[in-house]
Structure formats: C-alpha cells, structure tokens
N, C-alpha and C. Protein backbone atom coordinates (compact mmCIF):
# COMPACT_ATOMS: atom_id res chain seq x y z
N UNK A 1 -7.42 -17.63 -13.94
CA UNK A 1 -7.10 -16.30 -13.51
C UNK A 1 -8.17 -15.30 -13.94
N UNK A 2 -8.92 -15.94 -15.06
CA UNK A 2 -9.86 -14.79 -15.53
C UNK A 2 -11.30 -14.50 -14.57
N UNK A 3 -11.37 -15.44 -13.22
CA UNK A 3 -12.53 -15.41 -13.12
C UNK A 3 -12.57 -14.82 -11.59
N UNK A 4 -11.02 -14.37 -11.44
CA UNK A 4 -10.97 -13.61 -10.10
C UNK A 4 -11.75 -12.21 -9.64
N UNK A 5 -11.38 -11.80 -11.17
CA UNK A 5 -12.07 -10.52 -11.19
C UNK A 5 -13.87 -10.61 -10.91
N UNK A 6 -14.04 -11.34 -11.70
CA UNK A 6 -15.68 -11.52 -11.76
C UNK A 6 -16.01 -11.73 -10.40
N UNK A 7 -15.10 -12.41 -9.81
CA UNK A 7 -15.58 -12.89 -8.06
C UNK A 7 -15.52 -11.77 -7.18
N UNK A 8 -14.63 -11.27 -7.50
CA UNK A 8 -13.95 -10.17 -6.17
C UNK A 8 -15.02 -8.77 -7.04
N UNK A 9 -15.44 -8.41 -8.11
CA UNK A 9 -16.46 -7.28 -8.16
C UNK A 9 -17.81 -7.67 -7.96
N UNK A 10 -17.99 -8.95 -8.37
CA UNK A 10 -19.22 -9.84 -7.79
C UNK A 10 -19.64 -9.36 -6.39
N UNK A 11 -18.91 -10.33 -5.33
CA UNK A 11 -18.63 -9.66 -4.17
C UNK A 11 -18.71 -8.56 -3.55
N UNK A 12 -17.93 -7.42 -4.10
CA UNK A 12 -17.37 -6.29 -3.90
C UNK A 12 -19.45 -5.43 -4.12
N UNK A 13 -20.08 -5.94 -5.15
CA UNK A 13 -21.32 -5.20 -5.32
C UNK A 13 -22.14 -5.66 -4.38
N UNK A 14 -21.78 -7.00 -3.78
CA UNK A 14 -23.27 -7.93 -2.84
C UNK A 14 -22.81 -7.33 -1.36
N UNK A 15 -21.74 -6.93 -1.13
CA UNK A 15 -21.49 -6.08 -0.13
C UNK A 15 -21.78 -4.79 0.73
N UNK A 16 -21.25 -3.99 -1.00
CA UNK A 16 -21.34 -2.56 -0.64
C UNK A 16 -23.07 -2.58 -0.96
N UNK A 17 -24.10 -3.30 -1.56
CA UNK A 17 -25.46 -3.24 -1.85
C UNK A 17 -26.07 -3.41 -0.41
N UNK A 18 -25.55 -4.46 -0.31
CA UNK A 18 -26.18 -5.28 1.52
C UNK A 18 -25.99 -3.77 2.44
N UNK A 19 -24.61 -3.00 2.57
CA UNK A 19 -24.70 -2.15 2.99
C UNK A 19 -25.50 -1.00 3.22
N UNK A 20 -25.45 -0.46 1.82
CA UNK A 20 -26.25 0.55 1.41
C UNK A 20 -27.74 -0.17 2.05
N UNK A 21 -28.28 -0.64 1.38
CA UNK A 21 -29.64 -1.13 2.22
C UNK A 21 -29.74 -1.12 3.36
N UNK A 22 -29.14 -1.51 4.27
CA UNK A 22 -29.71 -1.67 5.75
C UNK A 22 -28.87 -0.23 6.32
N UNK A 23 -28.15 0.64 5.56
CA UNK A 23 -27.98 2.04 6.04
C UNK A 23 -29.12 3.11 6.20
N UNK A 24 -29.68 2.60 4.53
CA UNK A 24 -31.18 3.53 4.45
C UNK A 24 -32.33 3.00 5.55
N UNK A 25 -31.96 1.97 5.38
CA UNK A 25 -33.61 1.41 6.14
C UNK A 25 -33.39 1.69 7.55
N UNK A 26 -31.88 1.93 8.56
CA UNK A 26 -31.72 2.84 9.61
C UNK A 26 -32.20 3.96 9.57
N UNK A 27 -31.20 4.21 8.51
CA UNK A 27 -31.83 6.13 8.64
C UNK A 27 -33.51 6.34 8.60
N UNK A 28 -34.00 5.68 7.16
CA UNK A 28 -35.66 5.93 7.36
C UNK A 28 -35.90 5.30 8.86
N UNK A 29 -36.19 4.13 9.40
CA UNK A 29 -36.60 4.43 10.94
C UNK A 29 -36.25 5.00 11.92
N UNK A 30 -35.10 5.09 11.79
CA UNK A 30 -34.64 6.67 12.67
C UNK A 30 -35.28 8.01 12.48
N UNK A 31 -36.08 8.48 10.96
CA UNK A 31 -36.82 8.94 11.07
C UNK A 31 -37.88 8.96 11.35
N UNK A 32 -38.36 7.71 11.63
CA UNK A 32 -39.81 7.54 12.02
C UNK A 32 -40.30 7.29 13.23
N UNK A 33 -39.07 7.63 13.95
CA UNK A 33 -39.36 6.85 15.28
C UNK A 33 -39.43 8.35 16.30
N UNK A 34 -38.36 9.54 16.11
CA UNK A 34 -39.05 10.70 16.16
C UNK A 34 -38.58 11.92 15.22
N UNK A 35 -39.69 12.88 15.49
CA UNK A 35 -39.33 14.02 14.69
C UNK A 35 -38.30 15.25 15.80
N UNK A 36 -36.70 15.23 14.45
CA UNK A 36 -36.51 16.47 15.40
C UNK A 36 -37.19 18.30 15.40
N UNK A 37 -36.76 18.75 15.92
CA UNK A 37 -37.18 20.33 15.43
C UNK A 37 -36.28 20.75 14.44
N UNK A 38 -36.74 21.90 14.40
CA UNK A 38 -36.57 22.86 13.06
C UNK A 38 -34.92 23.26 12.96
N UNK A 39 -34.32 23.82 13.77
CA UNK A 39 -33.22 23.70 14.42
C UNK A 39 -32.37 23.11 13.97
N UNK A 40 -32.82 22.09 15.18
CA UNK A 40 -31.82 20.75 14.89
C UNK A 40 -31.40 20.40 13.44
N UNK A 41 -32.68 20.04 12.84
CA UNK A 41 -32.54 19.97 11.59
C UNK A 41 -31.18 20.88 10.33
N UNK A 42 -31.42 21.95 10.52
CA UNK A 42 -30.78 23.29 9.84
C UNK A 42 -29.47 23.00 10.37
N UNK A 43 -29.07 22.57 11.77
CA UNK A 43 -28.03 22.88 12.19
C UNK A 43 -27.29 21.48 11.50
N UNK A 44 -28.03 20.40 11.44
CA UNK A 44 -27.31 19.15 10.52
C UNK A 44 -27.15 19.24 9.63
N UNK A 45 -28.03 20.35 8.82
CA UNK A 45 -27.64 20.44 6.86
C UNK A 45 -26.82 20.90 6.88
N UNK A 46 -26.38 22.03 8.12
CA UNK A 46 -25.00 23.13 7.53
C UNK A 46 -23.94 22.72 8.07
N UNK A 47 -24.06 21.70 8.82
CA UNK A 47 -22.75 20.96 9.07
C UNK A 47 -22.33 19.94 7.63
N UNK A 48 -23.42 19.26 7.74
CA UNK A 48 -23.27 18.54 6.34
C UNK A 48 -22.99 19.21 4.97
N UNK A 49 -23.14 20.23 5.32
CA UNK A 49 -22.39 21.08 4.19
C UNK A 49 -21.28 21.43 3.77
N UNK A 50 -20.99 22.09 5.26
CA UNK A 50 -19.52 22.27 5.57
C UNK A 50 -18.47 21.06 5.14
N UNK A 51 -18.96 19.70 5.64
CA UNK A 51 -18.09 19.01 5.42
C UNK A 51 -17.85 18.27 4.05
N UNK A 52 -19.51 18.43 3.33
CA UNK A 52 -18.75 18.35 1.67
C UNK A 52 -18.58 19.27 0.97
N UNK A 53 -18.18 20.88 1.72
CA UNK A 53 -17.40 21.73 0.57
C UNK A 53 -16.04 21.93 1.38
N UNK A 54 -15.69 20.98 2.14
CA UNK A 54 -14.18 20.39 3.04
C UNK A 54 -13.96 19.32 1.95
N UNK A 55 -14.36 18.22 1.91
CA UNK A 55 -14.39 17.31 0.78
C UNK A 55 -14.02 18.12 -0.45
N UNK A 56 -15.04 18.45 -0.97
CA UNK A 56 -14.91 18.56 -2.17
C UNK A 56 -13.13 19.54 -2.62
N UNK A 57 -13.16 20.19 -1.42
CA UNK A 57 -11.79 21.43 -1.58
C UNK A 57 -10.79 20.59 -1.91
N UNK A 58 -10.69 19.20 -0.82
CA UNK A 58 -9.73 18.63 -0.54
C UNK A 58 -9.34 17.89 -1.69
N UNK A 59 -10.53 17.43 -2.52
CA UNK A 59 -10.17 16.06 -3.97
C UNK A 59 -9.74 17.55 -4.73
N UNK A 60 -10.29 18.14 -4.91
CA UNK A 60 -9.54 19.36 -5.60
C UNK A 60 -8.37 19.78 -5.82
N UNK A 61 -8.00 19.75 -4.78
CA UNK A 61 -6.48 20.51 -4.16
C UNK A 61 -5.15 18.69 -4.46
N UNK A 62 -6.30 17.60 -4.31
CA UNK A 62 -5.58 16.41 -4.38
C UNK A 62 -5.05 16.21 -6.12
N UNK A 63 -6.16 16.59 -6.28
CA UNK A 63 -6.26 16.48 -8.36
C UNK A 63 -5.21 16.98 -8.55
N UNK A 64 -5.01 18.80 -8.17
CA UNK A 64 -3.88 19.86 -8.75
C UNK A 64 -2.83 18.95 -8.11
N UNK A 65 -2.55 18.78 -7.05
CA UNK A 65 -1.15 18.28 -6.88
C UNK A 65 -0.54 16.90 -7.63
N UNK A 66 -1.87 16.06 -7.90
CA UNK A 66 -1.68 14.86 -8.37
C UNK A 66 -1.34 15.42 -9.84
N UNK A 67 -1.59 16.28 -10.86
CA UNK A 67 -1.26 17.20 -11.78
C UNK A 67 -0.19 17.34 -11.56
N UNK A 68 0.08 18.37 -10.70
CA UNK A 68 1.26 18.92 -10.79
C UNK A 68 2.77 18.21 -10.57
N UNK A 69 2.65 17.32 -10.04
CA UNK A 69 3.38 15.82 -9.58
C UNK A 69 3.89 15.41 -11.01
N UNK A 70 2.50 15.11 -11.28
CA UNK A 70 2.73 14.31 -13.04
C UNK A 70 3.61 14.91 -13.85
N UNK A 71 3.54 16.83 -13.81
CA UNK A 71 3.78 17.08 -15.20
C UNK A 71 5.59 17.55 -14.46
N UNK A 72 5.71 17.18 -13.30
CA UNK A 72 7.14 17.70 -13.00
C UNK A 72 8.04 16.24 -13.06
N UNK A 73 7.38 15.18 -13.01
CA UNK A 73 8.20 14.41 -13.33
C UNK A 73 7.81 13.81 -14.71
N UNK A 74 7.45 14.40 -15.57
CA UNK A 74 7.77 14.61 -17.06
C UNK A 74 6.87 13.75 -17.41
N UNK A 75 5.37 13.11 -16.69
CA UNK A 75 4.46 12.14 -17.73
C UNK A 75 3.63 13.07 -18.69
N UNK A 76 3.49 12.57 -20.24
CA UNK A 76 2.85 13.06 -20.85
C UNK A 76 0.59 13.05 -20.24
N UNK A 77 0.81 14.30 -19.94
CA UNK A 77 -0.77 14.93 -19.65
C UNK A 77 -1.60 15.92 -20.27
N UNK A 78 -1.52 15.36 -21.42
CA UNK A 78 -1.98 16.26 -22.37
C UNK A 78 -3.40 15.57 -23.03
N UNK A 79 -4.63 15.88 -23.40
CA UNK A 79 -5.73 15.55 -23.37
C UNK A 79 -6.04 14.88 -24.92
N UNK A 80 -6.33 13.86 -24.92
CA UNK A 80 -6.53 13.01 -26.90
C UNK A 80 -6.90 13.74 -27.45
C-alpha cells in the first residue's frame, strides 16, 4: 500500500511535466512563426488580466466562505 502513492505522484509529475513542455514549445513557435501588432498584443494582456484579477477575486471570496463555513459549524480556526 505504501508504494501507491509514490506511483500515482510519480506519474502525476511525468504528466503534468510532458505537458507543460510541449505547451511552451507551442506557444514559443507560435511566436515565431508570426509577429502580431502592437494592439493585438495590449488587447491580450488586458484580457489576461482581467481574467486573473476574476480568479484571483474568486479563490478569495472561496477562502472567506470556506472560513466562514468552518467557524459556523464550530471547527477550531485559530492559528498555532
């Protein structure tokens, strides 16, 4: 039983790694294959923005409730 774990995070890293790699190596030739304009560009950062200060609001707002959850049904949340 002890060696499930080792397999399944084993795994779990040769995966999400394999991933990550051939995500970047898209994106870099997708950059290389053309350049957009100036524009374009600006108009993708501030979307990409938008949507991780949407993110970020949201784990936020998830935390307080996941808090507030806790301390109404009486688990001790009080800091060591």
């Amino acid at each position: 039983m002890d060696w499930i774990p080792v397999v399944f995070v084993t795994f779990k890293f040769l995966v999400l790694g394999t991933g990550m790699f051939f995500a970047i190596k898209w994106h870099y030739d997708q950059g290389k294959k053309g350049k957009k304009n100036e524009d374009e560009k600006r108009a993708v950062l501030r979307a990409g923005g938008k949507v991780a200060a949407v993110f970020v609001l949201a784990l936020l707002g998830l935390g307080i409730a996941t808090f507030g959850l806790a301390g109404m049904l009486g688990m001790d949340m009080a800091l060591p």
